[in-house]
N, C-alpha and C. Protein backbone atom coordinates (compact mmCIF):
# COMPACT_ATOMS: atom_id res chain seq x y z
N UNK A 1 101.94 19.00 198.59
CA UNK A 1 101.02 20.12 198.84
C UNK A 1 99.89 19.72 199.79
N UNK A 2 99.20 18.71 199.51
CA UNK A 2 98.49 17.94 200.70
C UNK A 2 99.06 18.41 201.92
N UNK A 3 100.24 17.53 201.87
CA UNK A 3 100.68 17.59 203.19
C UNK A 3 100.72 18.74 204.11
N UNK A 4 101.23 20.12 203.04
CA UNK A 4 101.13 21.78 204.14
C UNK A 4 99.64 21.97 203.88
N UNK A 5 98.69 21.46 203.55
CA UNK A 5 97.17 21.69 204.05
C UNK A 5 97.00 20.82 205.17
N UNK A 6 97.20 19.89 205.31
CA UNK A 6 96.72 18.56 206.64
C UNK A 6 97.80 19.53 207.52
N UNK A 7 98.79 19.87 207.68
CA UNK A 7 99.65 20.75 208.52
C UNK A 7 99.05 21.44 209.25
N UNK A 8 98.83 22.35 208.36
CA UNK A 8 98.11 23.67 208.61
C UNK A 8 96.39 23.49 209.12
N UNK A 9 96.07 22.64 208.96
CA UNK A 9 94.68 22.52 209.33
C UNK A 9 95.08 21.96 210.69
N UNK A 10 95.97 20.85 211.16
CA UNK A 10 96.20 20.93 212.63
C UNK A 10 96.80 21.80 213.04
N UNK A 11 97.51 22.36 212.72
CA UNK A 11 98.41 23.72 213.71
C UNK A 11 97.10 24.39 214.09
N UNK A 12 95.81 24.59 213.32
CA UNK A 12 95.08 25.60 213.41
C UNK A 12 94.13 25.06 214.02
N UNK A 13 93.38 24.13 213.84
CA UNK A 13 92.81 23.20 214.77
C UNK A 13 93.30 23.14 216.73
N UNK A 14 94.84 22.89 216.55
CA UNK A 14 95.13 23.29 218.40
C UNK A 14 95.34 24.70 218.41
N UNK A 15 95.34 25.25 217.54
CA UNK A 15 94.98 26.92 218.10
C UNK A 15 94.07 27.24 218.50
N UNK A 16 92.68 26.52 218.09
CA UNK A 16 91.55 26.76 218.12
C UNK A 16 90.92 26.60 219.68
N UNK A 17 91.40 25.30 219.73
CA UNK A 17 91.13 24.14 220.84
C UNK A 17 91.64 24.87 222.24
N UNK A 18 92.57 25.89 222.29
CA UNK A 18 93.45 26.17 223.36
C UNK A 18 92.49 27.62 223.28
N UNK A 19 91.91 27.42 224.68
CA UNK A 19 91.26 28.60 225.50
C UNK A 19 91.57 29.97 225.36
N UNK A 20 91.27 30.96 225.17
CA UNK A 20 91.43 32.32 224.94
C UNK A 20 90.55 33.57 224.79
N UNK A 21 90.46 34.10 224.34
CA UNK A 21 89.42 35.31 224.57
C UNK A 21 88.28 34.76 223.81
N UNK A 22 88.85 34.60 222.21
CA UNK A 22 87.40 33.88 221.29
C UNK A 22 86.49 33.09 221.77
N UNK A 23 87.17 31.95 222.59
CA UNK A 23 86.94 30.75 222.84
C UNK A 23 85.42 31.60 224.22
N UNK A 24 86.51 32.10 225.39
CA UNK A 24 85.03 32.51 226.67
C UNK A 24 83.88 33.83 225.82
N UNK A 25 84.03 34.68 224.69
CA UNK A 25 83.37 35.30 224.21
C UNK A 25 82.47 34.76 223.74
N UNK A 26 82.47 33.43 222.83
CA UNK A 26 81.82 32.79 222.45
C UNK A 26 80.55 31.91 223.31
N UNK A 27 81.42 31.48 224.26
CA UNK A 27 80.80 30.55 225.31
C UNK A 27 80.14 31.68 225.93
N UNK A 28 80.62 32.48 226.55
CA UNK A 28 79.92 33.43 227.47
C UNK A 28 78.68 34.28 227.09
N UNK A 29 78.57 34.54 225.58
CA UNK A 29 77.25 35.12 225.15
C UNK A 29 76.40 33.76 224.55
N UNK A 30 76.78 33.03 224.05
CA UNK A 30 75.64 31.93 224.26
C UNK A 30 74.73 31.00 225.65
N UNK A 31 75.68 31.11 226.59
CA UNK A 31 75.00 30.75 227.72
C UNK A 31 74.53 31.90 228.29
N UNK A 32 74.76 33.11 228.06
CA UNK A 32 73.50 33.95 228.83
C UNK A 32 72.63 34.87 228.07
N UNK A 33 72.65 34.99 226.36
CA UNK A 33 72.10 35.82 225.58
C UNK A 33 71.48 34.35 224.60
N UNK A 34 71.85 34.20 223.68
CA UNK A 34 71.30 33.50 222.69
C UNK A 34 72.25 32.72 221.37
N UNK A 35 72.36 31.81 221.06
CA UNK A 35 72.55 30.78 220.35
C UNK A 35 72.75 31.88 218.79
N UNK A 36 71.78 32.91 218.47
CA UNK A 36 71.78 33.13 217.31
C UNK A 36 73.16 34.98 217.47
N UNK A 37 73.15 34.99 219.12
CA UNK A 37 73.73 36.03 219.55
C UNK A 37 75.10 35.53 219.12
N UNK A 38 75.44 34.70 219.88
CA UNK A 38 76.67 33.96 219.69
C UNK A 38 77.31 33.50 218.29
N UNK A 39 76.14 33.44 217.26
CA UNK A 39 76.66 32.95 216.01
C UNK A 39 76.97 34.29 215.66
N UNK A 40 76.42 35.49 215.53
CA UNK A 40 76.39 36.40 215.26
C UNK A 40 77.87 37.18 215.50
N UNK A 41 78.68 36.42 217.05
CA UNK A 41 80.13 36.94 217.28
C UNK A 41 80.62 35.89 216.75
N UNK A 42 80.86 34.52 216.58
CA UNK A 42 81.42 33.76 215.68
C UNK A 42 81.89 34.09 214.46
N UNK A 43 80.64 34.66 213.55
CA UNK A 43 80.73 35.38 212.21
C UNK A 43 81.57 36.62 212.72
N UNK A 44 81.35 37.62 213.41
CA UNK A 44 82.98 38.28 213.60
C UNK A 44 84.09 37.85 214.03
N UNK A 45 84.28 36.91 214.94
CA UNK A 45 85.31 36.00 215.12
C UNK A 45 86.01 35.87 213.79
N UNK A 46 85.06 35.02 212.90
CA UNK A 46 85.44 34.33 211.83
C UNK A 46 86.51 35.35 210.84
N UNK A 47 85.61 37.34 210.76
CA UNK A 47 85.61 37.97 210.05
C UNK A 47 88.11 38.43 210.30
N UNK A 48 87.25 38.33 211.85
CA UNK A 48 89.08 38.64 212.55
C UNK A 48 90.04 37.58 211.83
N UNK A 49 89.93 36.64 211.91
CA UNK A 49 90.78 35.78 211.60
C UNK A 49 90.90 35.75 210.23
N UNK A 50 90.39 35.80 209.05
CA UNK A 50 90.44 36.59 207.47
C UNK A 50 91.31 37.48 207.79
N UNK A 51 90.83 38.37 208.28
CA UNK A 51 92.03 39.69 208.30
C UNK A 51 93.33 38.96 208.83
N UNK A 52 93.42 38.68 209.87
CA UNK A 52 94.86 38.30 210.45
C UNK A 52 95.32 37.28 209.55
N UNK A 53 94.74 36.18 209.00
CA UNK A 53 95.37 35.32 208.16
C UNK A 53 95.85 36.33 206.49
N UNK A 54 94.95 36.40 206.14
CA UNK A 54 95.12 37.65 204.88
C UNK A 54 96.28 38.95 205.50
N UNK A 55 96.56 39.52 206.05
CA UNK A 55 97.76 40.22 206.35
C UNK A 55 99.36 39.11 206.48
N UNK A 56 99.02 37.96 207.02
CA UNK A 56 100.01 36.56 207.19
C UNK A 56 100.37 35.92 206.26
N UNK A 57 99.22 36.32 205.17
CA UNK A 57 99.67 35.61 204.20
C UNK A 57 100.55 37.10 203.25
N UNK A 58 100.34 37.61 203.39
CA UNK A 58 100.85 39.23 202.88
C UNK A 58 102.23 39.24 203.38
N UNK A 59 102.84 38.20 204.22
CA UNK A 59 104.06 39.34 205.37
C UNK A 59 104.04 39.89 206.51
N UNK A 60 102.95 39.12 207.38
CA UNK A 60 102.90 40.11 208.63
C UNK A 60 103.76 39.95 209.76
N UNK A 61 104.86 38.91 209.66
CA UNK A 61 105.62 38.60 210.63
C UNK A 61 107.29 39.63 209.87
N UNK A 62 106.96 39.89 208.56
CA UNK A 62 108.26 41.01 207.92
C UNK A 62 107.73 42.29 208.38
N UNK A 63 106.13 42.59 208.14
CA UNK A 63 105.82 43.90 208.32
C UNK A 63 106.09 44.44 210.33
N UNK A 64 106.14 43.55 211.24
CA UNK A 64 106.39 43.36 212.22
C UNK A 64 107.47 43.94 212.98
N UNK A 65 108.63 42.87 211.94
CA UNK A 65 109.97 42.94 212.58
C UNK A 65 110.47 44.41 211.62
N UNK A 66 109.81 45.42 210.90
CA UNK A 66 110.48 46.09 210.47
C UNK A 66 110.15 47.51 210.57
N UNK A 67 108.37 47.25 211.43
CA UNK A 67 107.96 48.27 211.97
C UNK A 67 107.41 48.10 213.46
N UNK A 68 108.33 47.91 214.07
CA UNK A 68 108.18 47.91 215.65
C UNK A 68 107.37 48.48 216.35
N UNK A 69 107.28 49.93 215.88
CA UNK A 69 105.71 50.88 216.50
C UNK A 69 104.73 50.41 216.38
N UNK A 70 104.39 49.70 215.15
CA UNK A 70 102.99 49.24 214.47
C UNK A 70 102.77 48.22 215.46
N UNK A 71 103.58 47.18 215.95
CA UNK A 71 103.57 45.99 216.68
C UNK A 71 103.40 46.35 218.31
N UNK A 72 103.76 47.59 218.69
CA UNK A 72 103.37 48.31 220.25
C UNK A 72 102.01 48.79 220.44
N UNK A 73 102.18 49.40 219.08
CA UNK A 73 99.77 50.10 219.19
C UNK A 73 99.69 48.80 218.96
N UNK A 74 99.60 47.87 218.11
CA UNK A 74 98.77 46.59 217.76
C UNK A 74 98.46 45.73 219.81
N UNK A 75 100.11 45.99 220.35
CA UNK A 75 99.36 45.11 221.73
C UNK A 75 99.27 46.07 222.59
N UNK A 76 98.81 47.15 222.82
CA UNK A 76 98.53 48.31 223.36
C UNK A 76 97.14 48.35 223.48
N UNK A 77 96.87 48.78 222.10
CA UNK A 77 95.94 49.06 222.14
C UNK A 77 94.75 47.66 222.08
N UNK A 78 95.06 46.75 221.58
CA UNK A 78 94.32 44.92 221.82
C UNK A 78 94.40 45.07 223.42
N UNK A 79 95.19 45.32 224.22
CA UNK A 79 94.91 45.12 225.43
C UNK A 79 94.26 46.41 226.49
N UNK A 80 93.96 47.16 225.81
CA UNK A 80 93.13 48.01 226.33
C UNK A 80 91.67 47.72 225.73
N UNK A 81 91.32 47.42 224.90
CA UNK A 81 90.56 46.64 224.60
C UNK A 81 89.61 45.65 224.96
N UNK A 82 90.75 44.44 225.68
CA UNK A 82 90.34 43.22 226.19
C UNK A 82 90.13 43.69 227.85
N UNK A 83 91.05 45.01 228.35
CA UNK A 83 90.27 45.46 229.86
C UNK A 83 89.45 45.98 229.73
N UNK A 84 88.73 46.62 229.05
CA UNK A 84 87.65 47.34 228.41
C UNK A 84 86.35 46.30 228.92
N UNK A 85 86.48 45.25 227.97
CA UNK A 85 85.77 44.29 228.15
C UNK A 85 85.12 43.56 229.24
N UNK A 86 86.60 43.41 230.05
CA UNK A 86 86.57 42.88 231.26
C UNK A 86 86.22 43.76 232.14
N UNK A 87 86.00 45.03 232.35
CA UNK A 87 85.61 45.84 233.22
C UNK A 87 83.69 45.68 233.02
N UNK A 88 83.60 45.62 231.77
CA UNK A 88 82.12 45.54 231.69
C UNK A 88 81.63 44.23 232.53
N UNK A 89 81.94 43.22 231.77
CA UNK A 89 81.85 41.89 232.15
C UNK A 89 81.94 42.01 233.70
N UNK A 90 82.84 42.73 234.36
CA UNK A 90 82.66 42.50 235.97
C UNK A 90 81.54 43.62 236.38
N UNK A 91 81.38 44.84 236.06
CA UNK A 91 80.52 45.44 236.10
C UNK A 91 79.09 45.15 236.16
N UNK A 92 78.94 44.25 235.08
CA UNK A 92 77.48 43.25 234.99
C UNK A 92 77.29 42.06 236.24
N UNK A 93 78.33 41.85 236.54
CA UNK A 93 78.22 40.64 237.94
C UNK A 93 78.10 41.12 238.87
N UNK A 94 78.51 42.63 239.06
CA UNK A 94 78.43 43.33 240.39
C UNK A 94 76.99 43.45 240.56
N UNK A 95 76.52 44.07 239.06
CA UNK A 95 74.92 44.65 239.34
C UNK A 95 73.98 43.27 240.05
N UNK A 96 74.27 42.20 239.43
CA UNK A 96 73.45 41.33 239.26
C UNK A 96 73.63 40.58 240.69
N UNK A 97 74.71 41.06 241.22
CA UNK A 97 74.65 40.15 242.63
C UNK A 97 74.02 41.13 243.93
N UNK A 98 74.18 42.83 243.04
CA UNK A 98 73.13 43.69 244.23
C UNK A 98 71.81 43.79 243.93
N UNK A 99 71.40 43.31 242.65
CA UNK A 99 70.11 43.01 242.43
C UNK A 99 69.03 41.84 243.55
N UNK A 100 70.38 40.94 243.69
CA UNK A 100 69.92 39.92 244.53
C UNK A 100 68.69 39.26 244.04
N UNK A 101 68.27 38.74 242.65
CA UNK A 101 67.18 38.98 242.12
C UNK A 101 67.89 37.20 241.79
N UNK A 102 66.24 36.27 242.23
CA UNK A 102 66.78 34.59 242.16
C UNK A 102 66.84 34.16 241.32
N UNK A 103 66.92 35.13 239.79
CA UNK A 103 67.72 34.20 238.59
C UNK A 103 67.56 35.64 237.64
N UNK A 104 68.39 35.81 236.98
CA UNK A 104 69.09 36.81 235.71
C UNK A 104 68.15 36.76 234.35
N UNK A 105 67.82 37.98 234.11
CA UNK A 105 67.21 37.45 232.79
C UNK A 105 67.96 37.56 231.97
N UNK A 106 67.59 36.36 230.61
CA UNK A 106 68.93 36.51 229.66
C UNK A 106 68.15 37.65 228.74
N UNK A 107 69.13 38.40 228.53
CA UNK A 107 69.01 39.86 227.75
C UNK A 107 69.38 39.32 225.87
N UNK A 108 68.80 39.97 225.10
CA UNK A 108 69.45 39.81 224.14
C UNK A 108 69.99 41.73 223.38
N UNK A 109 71.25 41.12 222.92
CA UNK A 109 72.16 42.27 222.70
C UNK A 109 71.73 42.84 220.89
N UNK A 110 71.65 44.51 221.03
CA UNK A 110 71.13 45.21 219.78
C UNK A 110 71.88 44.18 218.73
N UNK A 111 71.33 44.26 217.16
CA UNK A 111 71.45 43.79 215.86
C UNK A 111 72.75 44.16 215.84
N UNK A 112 73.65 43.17 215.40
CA UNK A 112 75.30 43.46 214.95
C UNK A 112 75.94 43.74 216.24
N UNK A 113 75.76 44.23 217.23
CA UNK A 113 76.52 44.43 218.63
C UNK A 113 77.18 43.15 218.65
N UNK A 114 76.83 42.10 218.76
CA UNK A 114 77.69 40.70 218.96
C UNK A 114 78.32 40.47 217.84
N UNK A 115 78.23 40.91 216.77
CA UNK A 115 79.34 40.72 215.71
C UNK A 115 80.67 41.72 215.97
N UNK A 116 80.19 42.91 216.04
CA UNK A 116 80.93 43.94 216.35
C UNK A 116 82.39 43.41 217.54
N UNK A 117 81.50 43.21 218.72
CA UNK A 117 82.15 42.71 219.72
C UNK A 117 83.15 41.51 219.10
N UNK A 118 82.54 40.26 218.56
CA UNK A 118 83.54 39.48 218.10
C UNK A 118 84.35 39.54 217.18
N UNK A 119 84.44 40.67 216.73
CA UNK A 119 85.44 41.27 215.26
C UNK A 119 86.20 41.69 216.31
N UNK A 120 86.01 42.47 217.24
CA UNK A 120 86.91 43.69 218.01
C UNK A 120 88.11 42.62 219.08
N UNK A 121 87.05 41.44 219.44
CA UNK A 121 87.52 40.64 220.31
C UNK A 121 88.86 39.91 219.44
N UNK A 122 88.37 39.63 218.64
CA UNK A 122 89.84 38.63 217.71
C UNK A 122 90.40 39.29 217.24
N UNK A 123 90.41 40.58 216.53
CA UNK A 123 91.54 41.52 216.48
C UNK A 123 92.62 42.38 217.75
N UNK A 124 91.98 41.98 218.92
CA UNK A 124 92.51 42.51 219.81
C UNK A 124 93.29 41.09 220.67
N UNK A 125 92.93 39.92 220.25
CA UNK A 125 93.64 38.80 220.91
C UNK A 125 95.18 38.62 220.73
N UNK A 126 95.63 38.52 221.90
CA UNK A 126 97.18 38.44 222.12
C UNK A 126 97.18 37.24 221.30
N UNK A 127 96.80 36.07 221.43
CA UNK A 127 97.01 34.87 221.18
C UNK A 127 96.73 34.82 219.17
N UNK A 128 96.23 35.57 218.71
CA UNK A 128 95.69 35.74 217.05
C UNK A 128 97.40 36.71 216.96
N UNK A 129 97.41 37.57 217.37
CA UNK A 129 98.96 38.22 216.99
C UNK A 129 99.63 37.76 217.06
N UNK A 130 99.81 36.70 218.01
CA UNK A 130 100.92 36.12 218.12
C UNK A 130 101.52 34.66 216.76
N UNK A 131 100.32 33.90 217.35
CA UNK A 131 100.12 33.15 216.49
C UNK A 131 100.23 33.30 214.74
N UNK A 132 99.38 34.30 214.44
CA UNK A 132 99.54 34.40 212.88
C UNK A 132 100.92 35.44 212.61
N UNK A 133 101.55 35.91 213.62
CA UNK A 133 102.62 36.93 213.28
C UNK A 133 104.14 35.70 213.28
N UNK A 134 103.58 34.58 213.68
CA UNK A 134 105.52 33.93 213.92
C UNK A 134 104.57 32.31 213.28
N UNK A 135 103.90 31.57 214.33
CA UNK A 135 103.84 30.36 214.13
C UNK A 135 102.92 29.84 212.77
N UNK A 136 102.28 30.72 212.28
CA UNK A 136 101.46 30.76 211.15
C UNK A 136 102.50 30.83 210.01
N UNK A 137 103.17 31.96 210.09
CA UNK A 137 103.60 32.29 208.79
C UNK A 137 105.04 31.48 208.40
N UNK A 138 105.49 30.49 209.87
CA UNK A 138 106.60 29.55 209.03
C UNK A 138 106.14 28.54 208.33
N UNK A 139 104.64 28.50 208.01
CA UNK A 139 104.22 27.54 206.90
C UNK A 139 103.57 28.52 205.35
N UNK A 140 104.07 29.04 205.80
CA UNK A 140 103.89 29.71 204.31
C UNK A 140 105.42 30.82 204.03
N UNK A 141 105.76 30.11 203.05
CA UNK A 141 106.91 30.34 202.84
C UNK A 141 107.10 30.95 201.17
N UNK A 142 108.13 31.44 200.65
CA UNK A 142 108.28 32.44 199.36
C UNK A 142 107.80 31.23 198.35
N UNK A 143 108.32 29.68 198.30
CA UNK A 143 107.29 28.78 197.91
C UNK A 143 106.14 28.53 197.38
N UNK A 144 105.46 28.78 198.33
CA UNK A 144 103.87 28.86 198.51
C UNK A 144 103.53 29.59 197.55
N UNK A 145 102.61 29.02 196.13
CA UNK A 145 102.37 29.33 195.08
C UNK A 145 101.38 30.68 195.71
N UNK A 146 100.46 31.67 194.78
CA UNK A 146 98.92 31.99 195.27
C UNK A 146 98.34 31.07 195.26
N UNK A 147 97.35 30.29 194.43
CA UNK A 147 96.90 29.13 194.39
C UNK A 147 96.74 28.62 195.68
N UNK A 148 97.93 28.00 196.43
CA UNK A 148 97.81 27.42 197.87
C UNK A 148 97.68 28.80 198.75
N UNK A 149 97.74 29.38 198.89
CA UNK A 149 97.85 30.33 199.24
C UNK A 149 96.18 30.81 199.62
N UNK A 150 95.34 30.99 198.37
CA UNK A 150 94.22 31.17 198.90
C UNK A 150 93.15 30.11 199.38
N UNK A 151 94.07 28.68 199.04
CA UNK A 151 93.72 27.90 199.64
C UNK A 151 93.48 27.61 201.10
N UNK A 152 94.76 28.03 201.24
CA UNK A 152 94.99 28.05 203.17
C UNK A 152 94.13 28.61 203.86
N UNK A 153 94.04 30.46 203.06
CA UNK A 153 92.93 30.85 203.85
C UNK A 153 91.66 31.05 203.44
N UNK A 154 90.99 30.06 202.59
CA UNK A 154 89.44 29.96 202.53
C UNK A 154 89.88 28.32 203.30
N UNK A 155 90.67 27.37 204.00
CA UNK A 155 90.79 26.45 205.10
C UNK A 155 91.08 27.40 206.70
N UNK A 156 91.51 28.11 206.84
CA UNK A 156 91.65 28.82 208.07
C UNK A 156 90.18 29.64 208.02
N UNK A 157 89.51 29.87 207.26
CA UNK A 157 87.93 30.47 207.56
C UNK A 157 87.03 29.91 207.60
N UNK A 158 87.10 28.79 207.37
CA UNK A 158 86.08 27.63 207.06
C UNK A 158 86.16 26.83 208.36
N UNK A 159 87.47 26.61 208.81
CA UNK A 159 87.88 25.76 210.02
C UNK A 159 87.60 26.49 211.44
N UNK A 160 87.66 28.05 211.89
CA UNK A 160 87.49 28.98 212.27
C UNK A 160 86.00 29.07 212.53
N UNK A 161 85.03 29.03 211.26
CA UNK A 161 83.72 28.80 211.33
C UNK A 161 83.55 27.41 212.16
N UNK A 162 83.76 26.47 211.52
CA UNK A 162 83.20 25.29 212.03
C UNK A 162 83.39 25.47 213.58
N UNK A 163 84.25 25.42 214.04
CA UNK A 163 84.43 25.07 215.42
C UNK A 163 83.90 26.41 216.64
N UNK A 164 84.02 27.04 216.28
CA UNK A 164 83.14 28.19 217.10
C UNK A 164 81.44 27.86 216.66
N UNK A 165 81.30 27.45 215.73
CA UNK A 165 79.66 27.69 215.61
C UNK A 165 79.62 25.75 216.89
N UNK A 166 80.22 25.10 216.77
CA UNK A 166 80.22 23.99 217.50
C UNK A 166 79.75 24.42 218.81
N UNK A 167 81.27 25.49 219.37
CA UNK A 167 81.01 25.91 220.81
C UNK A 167 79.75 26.88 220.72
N UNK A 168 79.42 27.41 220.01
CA UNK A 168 78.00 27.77 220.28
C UNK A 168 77.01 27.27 220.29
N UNK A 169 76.81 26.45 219.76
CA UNK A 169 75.56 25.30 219.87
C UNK A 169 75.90 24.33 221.03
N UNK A 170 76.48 24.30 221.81
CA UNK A 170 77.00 23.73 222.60
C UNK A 170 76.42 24.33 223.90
N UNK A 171 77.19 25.63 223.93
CA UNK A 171 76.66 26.19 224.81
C UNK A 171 75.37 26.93 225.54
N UNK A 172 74.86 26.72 223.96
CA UNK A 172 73.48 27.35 223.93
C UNK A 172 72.47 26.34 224.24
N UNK A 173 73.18 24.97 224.66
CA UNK A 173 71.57 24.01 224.83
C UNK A 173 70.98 24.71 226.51
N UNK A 174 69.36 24.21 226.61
CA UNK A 174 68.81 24.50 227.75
C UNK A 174 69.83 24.09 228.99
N UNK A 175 70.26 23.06 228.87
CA UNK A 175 70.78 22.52 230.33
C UNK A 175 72.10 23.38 231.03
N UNK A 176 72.88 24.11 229.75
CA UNK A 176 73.90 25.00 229.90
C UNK A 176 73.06 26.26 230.04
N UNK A 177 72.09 26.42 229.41
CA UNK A 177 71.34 27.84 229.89
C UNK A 177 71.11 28.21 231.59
N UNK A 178 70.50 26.74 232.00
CA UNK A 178 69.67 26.34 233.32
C UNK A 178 70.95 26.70 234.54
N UNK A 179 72.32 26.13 233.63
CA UNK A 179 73.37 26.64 234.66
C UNK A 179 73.75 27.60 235.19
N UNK A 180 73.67 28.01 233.69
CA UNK A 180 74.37 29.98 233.79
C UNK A 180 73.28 30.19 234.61
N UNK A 181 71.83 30.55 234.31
CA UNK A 181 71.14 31.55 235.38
C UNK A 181 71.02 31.16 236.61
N UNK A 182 72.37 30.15 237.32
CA UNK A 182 71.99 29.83 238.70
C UNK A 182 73.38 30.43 238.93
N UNK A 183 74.26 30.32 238.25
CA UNK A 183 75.62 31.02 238.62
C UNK A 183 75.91 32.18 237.99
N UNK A 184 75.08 32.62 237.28
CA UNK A 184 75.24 34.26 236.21
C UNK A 184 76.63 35.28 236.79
N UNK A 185 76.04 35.31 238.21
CA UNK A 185 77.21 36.62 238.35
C UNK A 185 78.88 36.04 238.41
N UNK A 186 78.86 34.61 239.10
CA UNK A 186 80.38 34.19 239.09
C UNK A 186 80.87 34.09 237.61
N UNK A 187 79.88 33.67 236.75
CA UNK A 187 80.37 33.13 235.54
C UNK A 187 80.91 34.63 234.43
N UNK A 188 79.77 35.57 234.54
CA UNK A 188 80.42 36.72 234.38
C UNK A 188 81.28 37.32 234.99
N UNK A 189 81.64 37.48 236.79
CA UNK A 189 82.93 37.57 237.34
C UNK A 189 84.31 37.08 237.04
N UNK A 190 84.18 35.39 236.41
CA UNK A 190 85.33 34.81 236.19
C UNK A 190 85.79 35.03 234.55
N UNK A 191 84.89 35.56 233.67
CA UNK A 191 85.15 36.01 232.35
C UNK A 191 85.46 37.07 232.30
N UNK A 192 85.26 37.94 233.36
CA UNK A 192 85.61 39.60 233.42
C UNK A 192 87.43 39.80 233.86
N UNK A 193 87.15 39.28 234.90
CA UNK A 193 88.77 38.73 235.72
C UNK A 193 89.52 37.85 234.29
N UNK A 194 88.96 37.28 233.43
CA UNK A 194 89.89 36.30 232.85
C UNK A 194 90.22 37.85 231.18
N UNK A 195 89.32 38.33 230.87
CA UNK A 195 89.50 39.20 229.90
C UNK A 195 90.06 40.47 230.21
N UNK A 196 90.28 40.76 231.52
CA UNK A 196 91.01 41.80 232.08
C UNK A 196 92.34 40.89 231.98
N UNK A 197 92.59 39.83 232.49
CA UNK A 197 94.31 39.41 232.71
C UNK A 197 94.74 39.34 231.19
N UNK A 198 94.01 38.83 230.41
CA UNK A 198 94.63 38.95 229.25
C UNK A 198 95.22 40.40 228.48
N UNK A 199 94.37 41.36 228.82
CA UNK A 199 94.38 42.74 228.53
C UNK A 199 95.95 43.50 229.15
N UNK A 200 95.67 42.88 230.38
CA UNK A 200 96.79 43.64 230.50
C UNK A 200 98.43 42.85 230.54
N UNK A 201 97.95 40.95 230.40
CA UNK A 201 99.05 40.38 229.79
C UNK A 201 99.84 41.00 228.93
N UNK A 202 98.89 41.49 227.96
CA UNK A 202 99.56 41.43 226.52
C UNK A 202 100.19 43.44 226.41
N UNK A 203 99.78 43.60 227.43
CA UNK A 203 99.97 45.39 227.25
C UNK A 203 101.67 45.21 227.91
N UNK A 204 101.94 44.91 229.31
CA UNK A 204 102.95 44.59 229.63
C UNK A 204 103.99 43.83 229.36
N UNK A 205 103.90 42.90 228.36
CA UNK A 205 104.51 41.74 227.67
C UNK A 205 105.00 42.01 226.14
N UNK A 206 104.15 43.77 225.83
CA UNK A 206 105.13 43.91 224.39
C UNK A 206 106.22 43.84 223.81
């Protein structure tokens, strides 16, 4: 039993580690909003991945293969979503480069808006559907007592936490601040462009 926890804590660990929407959402509102902004989408981050693990642990790779529609809105609509996003995100680089103004102020975003956003963001990630719909759920098997079971996922929320609140404190020191407001609009250009390709990756790829 050890052993499918140490498993499962690395499978989930290089899920973590491998770049994706969570990963620049995270980074991207702590280097230009705030450290407590960013924890604030972490904690929805965190909230997405409960749900997706808690449906995974339910059957979500049976509920999948047996309702096919459900699995077309699920990357349909996640990737309208993630262009959604990315339209803003480039929208904000446009303003800020006709502003022409020699450094960006960092804005901070209304109460819960950055949670909101990071709930919406990890429920809409190609890479969270994918992942907890096939490669997640061949470790939990008819086997798998409850017991381990809610084990796994108070370890997939806990592990989820840790490492995003990392990249936020990370990103939030001064010297990463000092960067962003010298490159603000590329850095929002290249997160806008990167959350649009994903958007419409995953729309075309159902």
């Amino acid at each position: 039993m050890l052993m499918l926890f140490l498993t499962v804590a690395f499978v989930h660990f290089i899920a973590l580690m491998s770049p994706g929407p969570d990963f620049f959402f995270v980074s991207q509102t702590a280097v230009s909003r705030s450290r407590k902004e960013a924890m604030m989408g972490v904690l929805g981050i965190t909230c997405g991945v409960m749900v997706w693990a808690g449906v995974a642990l339910l059957g979500l790779h049976l509920i999948l293969e047996k309702m096919a529609w459900l699995h077309n809105i699920i990357m349909v609509g996640g990737g309208l979503y993630l262009c959604w996003m990315g339209y803003q995100m480039l929208r904000g680089a446009l303003k800020k480069e006709a502003a022409d103004a020699p450094a960006p102020k960092v804005e901070l975003a209304a109460g819960g808006r950055s949670f909101l956003k990071g709930l919406m963001t990890n429920l809409a990630n190609p890479k969270a559907i994918i992942y907890f719909g096939s490669v997640f759920s061949l470790f939990v098997s008819d086997s798998v007592g409850t017991p381990e079971r809610w084990g796994i996922f108070v370890l997939i929320a806990v592990e989820t936490l840790a490492w995003f609140t990392l990249v936020a404190s990370l990103f939030a020191l001064p010297a990463m601040r000092r960067g962003y407001q010298r490159l603000a609009k590329w850095i929002d250009g290249f997160a806008g462009v990167l959350f649009a390709g994903f958007g419409i990756h995953l729309i075309i790829s159902r």
